[in-house]
PDB file of N, CA and C in Angstrom:
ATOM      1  N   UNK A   1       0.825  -1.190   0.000  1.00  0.00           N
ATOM      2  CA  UNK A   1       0.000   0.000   0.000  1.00  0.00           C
ATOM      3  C   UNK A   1       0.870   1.256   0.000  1.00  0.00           C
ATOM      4  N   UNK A   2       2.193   1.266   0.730  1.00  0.00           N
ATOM      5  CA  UNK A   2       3.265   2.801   0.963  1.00  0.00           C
ATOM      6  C   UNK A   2       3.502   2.797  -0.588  1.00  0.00           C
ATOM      7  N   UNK A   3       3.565   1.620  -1.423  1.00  0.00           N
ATOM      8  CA  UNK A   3       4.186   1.688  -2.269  1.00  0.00           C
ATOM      9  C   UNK A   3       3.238   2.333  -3.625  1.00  0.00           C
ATOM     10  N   UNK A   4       2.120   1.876  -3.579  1.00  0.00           N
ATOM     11  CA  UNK A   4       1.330   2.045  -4.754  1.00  0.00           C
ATOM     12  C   UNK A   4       0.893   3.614  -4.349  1.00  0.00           C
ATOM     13  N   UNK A   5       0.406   3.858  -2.876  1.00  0.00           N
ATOM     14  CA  UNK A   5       0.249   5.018  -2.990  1.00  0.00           C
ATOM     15  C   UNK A   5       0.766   6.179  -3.166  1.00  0.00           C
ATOM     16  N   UNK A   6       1.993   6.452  -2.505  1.00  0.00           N
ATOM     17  CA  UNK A   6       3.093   7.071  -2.702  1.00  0.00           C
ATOM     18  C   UNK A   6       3.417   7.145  -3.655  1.00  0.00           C
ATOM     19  N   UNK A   7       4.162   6.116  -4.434  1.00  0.00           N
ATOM     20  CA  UNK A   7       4.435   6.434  -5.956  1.00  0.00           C
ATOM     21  C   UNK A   7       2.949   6.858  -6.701  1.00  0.00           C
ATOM     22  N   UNK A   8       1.781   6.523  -6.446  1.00  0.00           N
ATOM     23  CA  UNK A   8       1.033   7.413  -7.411  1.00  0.00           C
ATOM     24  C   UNK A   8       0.297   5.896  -8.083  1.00  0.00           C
ATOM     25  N   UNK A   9       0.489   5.224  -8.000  1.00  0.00           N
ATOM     26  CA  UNK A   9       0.554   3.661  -9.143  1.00  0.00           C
ATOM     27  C   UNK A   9      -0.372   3.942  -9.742  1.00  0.00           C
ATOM     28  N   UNK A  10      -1.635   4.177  -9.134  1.00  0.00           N
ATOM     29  CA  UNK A  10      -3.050   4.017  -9.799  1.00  0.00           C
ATOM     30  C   UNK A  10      -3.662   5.953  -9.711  1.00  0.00           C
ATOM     31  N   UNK A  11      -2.403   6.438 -10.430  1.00  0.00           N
ATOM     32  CA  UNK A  11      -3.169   7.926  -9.815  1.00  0.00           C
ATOM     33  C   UNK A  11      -2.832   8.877  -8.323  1.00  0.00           C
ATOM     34  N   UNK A  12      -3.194   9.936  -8.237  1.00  0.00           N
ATOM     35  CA  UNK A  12      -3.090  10.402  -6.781  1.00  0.00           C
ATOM     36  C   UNK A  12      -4.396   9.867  -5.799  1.00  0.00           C
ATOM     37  N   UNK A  13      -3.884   9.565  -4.492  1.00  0.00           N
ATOM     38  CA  UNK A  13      -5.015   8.818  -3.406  1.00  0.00           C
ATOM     39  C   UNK A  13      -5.983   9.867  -3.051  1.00  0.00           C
ATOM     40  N   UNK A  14      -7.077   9.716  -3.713  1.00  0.00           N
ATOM     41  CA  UNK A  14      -8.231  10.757  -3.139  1.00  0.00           C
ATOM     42  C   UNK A  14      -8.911  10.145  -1.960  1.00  0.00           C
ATOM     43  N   UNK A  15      -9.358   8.627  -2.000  1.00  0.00           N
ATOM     44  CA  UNK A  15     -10.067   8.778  -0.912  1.00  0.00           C
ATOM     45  C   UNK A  15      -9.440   7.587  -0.026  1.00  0.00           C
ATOM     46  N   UNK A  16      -9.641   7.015   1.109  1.00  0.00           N
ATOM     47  CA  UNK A  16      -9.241   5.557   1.353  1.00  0.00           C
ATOM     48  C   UNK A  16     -10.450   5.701   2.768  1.00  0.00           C
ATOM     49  N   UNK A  17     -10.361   4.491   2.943  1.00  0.00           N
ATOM     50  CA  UNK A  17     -11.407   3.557   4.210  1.00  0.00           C
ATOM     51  C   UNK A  17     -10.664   2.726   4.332  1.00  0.00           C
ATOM     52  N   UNK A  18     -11.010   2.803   5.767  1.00  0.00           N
ATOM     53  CA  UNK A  18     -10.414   1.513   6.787  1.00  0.00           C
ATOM     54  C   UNK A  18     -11.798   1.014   8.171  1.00  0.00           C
ATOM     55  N   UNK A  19     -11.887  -0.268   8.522  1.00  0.00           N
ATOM     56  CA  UNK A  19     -12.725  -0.494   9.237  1.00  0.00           C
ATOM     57  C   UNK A  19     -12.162  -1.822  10.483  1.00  0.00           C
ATOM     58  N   UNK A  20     -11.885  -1.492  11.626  1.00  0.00           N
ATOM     59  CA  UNK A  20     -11.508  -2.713  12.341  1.00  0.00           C
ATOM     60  C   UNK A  20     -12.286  -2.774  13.103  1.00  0.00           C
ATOM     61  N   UNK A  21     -12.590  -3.756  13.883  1.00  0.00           N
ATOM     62  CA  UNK A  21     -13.326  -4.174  15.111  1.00  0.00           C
ATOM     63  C   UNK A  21     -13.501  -5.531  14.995  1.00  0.00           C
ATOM     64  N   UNK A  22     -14.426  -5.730  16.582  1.00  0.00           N
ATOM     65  CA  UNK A  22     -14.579  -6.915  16.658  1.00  0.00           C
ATOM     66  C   UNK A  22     -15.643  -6.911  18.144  1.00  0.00           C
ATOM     67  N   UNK A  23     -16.215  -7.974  18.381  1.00  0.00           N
ATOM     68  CA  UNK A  23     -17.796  -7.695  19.402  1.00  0.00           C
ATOM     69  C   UNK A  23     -17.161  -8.386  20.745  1.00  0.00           C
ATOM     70  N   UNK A  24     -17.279  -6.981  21.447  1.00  0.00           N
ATOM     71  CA  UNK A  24     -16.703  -7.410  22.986  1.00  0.00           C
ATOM     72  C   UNK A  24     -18.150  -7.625  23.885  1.00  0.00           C
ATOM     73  N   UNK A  25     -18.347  -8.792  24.483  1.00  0.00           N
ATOM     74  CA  UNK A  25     -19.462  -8.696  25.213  1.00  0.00           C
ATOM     75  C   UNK A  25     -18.955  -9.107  26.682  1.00  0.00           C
ATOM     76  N   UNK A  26     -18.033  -9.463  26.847  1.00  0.00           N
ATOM     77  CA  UNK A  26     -17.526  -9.312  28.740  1.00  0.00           C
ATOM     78  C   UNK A  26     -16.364  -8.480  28.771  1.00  0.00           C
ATOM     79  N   UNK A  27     -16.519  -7.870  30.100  1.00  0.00           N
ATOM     80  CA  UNK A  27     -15.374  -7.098  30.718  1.00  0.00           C
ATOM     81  C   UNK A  27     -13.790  -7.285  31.194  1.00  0.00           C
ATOM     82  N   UNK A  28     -13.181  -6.670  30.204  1.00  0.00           N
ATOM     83  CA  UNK A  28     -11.987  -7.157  30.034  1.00  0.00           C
ATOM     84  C   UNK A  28     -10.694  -5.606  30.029  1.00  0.00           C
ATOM     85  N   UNK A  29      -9.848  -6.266  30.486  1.00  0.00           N
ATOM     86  CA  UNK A  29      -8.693  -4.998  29.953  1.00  0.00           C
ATOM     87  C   UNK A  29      -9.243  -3.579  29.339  1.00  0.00           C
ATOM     88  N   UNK A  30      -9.640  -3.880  28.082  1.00  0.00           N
ATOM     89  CA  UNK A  30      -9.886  -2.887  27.080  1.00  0.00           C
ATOM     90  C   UNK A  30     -11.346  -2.148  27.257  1.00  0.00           C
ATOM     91  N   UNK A  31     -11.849  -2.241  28.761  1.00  0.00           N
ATOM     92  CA  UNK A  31     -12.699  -1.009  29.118  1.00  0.00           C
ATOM     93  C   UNK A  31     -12.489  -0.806  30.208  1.00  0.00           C
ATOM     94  N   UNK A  32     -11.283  -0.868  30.622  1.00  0.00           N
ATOM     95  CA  UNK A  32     -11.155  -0.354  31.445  1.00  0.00           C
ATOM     96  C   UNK A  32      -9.856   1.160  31.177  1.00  0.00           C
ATOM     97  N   UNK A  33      -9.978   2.374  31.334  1.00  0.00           N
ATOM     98  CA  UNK A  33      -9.132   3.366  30.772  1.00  0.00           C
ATOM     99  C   UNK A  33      -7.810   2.933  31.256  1.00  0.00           C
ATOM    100  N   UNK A  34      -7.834   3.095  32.692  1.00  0.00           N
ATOM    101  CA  UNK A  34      -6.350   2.773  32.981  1.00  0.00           C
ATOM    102  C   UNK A  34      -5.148   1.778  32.662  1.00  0.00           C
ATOM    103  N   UNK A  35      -5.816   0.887  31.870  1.00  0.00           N
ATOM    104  CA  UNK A  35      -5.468  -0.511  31.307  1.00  0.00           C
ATOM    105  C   UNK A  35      -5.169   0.151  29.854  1.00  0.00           C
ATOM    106  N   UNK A  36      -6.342   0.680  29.235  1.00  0.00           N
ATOM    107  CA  UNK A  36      -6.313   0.567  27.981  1.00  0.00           C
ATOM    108  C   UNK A  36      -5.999   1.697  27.090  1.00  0.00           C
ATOM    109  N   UNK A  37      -6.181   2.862  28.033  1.00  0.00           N
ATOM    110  CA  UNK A  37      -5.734   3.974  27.611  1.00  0.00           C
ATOM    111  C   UNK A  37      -6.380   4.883  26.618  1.00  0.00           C
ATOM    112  N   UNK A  38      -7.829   3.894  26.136  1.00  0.00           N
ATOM    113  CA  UNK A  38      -8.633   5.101  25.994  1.00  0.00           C
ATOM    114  C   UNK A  38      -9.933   4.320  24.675  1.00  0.00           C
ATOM    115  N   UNK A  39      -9.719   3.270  24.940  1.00  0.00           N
ATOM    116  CA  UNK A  39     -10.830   2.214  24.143  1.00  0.00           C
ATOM    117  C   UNK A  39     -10.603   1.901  22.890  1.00  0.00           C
ATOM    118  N   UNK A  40     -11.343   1.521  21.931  1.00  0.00           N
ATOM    119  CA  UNK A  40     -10.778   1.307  20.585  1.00  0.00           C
ATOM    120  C   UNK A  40     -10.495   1.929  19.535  1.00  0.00           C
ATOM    121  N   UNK A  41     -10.224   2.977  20.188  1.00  0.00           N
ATOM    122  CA  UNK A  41      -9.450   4.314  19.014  1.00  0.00           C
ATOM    123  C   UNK A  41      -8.252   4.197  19.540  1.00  0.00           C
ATOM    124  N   UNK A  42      -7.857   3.905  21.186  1.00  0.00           N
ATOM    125  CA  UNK A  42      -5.998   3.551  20.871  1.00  0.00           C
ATOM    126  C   UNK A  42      -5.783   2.236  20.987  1.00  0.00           C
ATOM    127  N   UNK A  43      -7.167   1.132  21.203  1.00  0.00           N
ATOM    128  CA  UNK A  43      -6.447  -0.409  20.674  1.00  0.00           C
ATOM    129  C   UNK A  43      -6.198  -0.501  19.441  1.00  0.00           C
ATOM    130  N   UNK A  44      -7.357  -0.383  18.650  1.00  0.00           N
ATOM    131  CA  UNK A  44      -7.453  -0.447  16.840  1.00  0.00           C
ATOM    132  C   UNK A  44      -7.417   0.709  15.922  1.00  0.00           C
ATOM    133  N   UNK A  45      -7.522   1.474  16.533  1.00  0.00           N
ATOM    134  CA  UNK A  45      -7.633   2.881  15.471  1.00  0.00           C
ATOM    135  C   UNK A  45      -6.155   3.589  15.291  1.00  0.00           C
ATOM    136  N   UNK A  46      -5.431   3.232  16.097  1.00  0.00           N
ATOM    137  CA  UNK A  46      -4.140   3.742  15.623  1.00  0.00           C
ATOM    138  C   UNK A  46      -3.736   2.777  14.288  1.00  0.00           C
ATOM    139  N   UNK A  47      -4.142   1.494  13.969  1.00  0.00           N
ATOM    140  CA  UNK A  47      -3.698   0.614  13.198  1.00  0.00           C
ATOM    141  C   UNK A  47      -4.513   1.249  11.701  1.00  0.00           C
ATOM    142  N   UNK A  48      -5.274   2.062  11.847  1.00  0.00           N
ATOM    143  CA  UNK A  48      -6.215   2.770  10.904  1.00  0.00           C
ATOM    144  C   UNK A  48      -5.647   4.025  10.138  1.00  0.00           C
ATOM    145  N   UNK A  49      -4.893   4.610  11.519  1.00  0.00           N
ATOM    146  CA  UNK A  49      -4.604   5.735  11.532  1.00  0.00           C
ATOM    147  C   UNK A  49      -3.048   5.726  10.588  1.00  0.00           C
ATOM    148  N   UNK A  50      -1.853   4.619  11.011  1.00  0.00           N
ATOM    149  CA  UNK A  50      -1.147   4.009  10.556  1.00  0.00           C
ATOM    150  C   UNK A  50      -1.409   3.788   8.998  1.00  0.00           C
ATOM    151  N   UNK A  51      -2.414   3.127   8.696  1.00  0.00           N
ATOM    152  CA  UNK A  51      -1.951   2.311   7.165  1.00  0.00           C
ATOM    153  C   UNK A  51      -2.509   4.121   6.129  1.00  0.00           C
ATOM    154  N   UNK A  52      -3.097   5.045   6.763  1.00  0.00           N
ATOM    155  CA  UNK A  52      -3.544   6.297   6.009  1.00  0.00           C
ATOM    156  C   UNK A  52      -2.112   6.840   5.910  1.00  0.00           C
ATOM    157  N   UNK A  53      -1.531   7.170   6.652  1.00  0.00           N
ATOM    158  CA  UNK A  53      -0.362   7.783   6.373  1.00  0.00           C
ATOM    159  C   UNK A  53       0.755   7.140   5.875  1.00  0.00           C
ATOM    160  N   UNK A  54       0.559   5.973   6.154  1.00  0.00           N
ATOM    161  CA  UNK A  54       1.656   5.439   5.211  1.00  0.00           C
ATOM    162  C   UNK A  54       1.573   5.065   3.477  1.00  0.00           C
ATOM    163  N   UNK A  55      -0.028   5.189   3.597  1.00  0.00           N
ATOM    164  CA  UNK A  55      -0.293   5.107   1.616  1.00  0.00           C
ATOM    165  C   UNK A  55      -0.419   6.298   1.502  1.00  0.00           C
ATOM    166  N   UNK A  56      -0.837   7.110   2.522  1.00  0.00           N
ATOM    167  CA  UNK A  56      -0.761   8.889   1.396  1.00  0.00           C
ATOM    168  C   UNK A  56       0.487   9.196   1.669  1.00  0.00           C
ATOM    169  N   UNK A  57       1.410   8.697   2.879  1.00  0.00           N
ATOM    170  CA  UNK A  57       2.241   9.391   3.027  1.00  0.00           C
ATOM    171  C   UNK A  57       2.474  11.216   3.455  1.00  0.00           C
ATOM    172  N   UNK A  58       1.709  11.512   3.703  1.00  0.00           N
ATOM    173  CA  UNK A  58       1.228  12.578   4.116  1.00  0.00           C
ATOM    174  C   UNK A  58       0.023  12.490   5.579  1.00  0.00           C
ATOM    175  N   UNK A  59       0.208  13.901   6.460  1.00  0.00           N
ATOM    176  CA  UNK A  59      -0.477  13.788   7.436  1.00  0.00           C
ATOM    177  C   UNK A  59      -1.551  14.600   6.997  1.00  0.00           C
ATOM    178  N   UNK A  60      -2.507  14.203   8.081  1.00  0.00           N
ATOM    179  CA  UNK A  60      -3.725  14.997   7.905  1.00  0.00           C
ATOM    180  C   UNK A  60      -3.960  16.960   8.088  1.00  0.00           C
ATOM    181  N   UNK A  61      -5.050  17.034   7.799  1.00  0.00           N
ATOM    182  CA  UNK A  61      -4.332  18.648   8.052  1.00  0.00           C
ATOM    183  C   UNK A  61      -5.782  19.155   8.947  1.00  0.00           C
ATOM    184  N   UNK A  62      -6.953  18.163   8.909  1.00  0.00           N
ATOM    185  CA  UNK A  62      -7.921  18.004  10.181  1.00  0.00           C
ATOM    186  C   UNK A  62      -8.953  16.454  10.318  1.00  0.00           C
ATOM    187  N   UNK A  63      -9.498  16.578  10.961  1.00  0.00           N
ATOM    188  CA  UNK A  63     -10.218  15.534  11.588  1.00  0.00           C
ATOM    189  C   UNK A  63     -11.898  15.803  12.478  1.00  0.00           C
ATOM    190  N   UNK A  64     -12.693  15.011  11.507  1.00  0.00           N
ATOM    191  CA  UNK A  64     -13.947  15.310  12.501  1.00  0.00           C
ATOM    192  C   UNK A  64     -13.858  14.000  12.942  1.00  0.00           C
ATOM    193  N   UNK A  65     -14.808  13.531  14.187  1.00  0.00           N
ATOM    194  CA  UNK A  65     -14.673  12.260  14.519  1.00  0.00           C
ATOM    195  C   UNK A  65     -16.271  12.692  15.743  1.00  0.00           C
ATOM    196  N   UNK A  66     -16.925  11.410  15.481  1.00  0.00           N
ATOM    197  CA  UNK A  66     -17.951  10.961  16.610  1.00  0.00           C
ATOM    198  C   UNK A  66     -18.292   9.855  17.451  1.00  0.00           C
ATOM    199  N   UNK A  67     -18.636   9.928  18.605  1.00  0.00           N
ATOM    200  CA  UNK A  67     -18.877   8.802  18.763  1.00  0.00           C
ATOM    201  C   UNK A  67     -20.023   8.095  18.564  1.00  0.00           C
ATOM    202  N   UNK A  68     -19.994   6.750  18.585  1.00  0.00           N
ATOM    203  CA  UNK A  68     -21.138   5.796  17.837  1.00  0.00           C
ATOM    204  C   UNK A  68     -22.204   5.743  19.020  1.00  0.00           C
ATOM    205  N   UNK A  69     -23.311   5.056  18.871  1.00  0.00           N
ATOM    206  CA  UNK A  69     -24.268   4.837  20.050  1.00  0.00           C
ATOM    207  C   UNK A  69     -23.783   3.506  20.917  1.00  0.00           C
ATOM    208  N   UNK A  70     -23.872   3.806  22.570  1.00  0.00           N
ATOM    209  CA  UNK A  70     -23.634   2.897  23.714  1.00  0.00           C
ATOM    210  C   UNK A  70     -24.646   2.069  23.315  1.00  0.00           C
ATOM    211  N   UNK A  71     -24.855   0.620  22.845  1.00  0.00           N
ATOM    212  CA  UNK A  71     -25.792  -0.268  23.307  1.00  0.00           C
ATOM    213  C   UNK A  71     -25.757  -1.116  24.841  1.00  0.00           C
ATOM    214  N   UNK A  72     -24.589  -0.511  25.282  1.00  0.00           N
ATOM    215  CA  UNK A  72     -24.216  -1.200  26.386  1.00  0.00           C
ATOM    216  C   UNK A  72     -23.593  -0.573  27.592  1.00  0.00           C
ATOM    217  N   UNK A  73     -24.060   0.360  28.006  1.00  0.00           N
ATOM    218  CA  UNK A  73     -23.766   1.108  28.890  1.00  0.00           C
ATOM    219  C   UNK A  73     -22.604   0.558  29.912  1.00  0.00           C
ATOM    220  N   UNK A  74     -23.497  -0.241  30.640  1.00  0.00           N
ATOM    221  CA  UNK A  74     -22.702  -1.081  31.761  1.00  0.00           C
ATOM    222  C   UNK A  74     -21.518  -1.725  31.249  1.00  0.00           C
ATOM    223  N   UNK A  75     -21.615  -1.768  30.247  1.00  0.00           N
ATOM    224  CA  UNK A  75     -19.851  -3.146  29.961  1.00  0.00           C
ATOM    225  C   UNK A  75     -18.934  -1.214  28.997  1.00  0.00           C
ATOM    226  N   UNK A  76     -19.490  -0.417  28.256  1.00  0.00           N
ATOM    227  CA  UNK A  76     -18.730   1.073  28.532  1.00  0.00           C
ATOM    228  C   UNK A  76     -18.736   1.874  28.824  1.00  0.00           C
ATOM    229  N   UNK A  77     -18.617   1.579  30.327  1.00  0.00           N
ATOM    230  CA  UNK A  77     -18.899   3.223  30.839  1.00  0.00           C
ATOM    231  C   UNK A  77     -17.824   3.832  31.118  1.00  0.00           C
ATOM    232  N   UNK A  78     -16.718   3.295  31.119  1.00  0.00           N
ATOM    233  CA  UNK A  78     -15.297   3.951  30.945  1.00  0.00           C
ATOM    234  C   UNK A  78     -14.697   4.445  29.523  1.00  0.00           C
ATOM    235  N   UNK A  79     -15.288   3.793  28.776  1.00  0.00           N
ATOM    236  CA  UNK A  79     -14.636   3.873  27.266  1.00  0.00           C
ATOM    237  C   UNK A  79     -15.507   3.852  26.222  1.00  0.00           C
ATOM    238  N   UNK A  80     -15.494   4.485  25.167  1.00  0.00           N
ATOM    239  CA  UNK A  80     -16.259   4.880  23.745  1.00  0.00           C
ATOM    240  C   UNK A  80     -16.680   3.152  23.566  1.00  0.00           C
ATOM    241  N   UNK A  81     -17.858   2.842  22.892  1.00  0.00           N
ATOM    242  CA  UNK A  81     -18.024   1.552  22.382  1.00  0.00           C
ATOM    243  C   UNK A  81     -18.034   2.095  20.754  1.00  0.00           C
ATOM    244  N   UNK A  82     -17.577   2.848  20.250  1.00  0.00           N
ATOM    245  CA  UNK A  82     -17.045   3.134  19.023  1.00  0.00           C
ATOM    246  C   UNK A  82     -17.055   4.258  18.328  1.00  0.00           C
ATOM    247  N   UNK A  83     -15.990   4.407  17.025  1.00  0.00           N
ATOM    248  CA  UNK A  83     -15.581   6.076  16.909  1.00  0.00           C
ATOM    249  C   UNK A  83     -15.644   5.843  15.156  1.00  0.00           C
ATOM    250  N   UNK A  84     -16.415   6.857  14.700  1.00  0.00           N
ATOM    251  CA  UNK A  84     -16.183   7.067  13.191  1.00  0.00           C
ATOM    252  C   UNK A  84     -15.585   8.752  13.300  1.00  0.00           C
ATOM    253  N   UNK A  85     -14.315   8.082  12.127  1.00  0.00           N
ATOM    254  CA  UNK A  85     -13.921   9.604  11.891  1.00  0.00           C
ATOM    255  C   UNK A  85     -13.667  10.049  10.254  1.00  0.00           C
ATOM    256  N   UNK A  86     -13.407  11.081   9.863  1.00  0.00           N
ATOM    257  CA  UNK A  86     -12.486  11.367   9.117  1.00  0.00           C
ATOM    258  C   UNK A  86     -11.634  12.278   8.716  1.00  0.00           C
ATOM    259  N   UNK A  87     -10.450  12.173   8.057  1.00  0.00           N
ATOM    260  CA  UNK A  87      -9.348  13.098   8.186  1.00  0.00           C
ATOM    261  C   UNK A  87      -9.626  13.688   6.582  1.00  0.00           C
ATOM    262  N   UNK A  88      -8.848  14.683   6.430  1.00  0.00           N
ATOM    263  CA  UNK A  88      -9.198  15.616   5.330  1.00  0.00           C
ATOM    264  C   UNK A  88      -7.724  16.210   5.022  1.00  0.00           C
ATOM    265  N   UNK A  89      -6.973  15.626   3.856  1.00  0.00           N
ATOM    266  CA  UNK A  89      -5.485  15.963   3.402  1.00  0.00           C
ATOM    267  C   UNK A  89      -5.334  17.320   3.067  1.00  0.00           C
ATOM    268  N   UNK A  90      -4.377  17.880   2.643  1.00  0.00           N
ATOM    269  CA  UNK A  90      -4.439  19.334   2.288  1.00  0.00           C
ATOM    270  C   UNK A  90      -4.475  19.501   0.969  1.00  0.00           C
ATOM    271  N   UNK A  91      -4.560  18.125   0.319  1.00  0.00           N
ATOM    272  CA  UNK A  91      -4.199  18.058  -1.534  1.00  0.00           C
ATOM    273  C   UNK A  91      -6.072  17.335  -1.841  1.00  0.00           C
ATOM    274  N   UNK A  92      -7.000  17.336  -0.809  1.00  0.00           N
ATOM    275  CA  UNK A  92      -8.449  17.444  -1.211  1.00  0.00           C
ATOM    276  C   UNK A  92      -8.828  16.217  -0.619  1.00  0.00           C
ATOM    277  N   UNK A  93      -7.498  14.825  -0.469  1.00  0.00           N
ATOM    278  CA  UNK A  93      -8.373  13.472  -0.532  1.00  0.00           C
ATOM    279  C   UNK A  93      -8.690  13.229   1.404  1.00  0.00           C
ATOM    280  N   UNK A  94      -9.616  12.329   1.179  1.00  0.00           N
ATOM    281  CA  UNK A  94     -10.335  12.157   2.582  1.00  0.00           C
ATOM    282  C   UNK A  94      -9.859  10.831   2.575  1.00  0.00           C
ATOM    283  N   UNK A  95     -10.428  10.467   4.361  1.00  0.00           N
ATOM    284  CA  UNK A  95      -9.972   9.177   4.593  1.00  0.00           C
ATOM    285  C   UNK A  95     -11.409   8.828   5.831  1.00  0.00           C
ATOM    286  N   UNK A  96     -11.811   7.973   5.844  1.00  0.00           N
ATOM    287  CA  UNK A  96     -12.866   7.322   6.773  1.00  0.00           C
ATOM    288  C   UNK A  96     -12.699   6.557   7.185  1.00  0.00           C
ATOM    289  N   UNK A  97     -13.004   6.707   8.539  1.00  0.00           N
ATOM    290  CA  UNK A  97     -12.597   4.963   9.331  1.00  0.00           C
ATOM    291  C   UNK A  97     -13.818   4.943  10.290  1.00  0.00           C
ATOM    292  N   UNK A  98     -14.026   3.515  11.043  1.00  0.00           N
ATOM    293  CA  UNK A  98     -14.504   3.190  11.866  1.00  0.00           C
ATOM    294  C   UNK A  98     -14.088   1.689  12.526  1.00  0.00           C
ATOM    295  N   UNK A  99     -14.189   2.067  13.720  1.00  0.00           N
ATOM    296  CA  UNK A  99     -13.847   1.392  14.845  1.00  0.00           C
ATOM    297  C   UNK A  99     -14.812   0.926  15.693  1.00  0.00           C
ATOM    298  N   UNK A 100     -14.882  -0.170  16.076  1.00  0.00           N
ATOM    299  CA  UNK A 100     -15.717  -0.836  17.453  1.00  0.00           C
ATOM    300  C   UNK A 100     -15.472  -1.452  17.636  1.00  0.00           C
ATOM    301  N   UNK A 101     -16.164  -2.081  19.272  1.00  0.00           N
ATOM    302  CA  UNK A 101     -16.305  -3.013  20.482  1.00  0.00           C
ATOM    303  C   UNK A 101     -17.782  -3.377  20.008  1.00  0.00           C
ATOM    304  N   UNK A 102     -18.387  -3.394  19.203  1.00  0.00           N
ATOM    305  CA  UNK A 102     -19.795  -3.713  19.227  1.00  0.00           C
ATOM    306  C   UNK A 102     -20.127  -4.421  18.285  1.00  0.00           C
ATOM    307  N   UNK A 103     -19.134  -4.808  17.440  1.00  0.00           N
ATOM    308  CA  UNK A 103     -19.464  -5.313  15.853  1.00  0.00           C
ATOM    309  C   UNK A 103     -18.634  -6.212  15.338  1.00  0.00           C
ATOM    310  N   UNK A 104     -18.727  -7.293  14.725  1.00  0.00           N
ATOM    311  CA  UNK A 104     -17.651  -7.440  13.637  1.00  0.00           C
ATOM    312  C   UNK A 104     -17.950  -6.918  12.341  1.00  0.00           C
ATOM    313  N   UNK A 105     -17.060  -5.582  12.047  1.00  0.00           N
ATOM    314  CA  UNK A 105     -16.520  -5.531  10.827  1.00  0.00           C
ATOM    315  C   UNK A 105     -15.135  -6.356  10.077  1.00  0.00           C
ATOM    316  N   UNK A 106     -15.468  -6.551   8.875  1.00  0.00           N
ATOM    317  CA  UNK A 106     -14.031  -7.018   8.313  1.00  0.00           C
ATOM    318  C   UNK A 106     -13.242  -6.261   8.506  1.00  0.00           C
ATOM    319  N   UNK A 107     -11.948  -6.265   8.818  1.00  0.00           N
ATOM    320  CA  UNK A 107     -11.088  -5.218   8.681  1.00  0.00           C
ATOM    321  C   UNK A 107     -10.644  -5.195   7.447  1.00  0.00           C
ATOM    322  N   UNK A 108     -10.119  -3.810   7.103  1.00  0.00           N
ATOM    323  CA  UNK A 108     -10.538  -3.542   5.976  1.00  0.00           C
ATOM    324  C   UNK A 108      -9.052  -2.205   5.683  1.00  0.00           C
ATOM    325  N   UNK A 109      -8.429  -1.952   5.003  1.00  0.00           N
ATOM    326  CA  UNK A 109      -7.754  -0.671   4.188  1.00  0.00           C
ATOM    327  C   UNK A 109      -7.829  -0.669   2.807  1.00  0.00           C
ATOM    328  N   UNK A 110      -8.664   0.343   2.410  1.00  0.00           N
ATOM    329  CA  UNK A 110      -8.782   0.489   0.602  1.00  0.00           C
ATOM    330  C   UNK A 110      -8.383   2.056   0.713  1.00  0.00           C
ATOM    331  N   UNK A 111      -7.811   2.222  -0.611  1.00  0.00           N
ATOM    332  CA  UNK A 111      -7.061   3.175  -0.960  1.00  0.00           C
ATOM    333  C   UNK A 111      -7.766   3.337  -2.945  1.00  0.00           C
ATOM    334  N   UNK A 112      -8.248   4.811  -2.632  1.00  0.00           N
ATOM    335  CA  UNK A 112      -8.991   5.148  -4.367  1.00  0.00           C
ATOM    336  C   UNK A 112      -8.099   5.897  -4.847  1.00  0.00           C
ATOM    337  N   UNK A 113      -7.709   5.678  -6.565  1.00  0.00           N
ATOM    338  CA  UNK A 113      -7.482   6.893  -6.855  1.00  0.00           C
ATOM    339  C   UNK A 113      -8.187   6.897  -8.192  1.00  0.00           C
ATOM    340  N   UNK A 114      -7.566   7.652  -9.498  1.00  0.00           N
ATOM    341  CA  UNK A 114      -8.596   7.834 -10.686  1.00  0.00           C
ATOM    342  C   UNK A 114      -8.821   6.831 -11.862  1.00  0.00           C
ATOM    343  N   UNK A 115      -7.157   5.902 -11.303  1.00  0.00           N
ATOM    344  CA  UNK A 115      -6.959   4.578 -12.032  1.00  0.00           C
ATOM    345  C   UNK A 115      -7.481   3.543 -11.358  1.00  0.00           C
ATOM    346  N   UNK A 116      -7.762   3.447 -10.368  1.00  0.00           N
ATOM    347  CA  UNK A 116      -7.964   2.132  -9.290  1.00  0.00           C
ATOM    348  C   UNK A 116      -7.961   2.367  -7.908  1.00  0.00           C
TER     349      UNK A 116
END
């Protein structure tokens, strides 16, 4: 992915998505903050955050981000049960991710440009 995007392979990277998670239903490490350091935006979302900058190679220049709905109060009440965001390059292309404790998504990094 550093490679195709960076060099350009298929065009310049306008948009990319990434999606990790996986369905936590008992209490473990990763809701608790002091353990985990802040739920699944710094278990899995740095790994999101990671594969964007390394195919645009470039950092972001902002970021909106929300959090998803608690179906489960009691098992997060220390920590987000999930975060959609996205970052916005300074050369136009966007990037979307989402993260949870509530779901299995495939995980996922795709990278668009005008060739592929």
């Amino acid at each position: 992915m550093m490679r195709l995007g960076q060099r350009e392979t298929f065009g310049p990277v306008r948009h990319l998505a990434a999606d990790n998670s996986f369905r936590l239903s008992t209490p473990s490490w990763r809701v608790g903050r002091a353990l985990s350091g802040g739920g699944p935006l710094m278990d899995m979302g740095i790994y999101c955050v990671q594969g964007y900058l390394y195919t645009k190679g470039q950092v972001p220049v902002s970021v909106t981000a929300q959090f998803t709905p608690n179906p489960e109060p009691k098992l997060f009440k220390n920590v987000e049960a999930g975060l959609d965001w996205q970052f916005q390059f300074a050369d136009g292309a966007t990037a979307d991710c989402r993260i949870r404790y509530t779901e299995n998504l495939e995980g996922r990094l795709r990278a668009e440009g005008p060739r592929g």
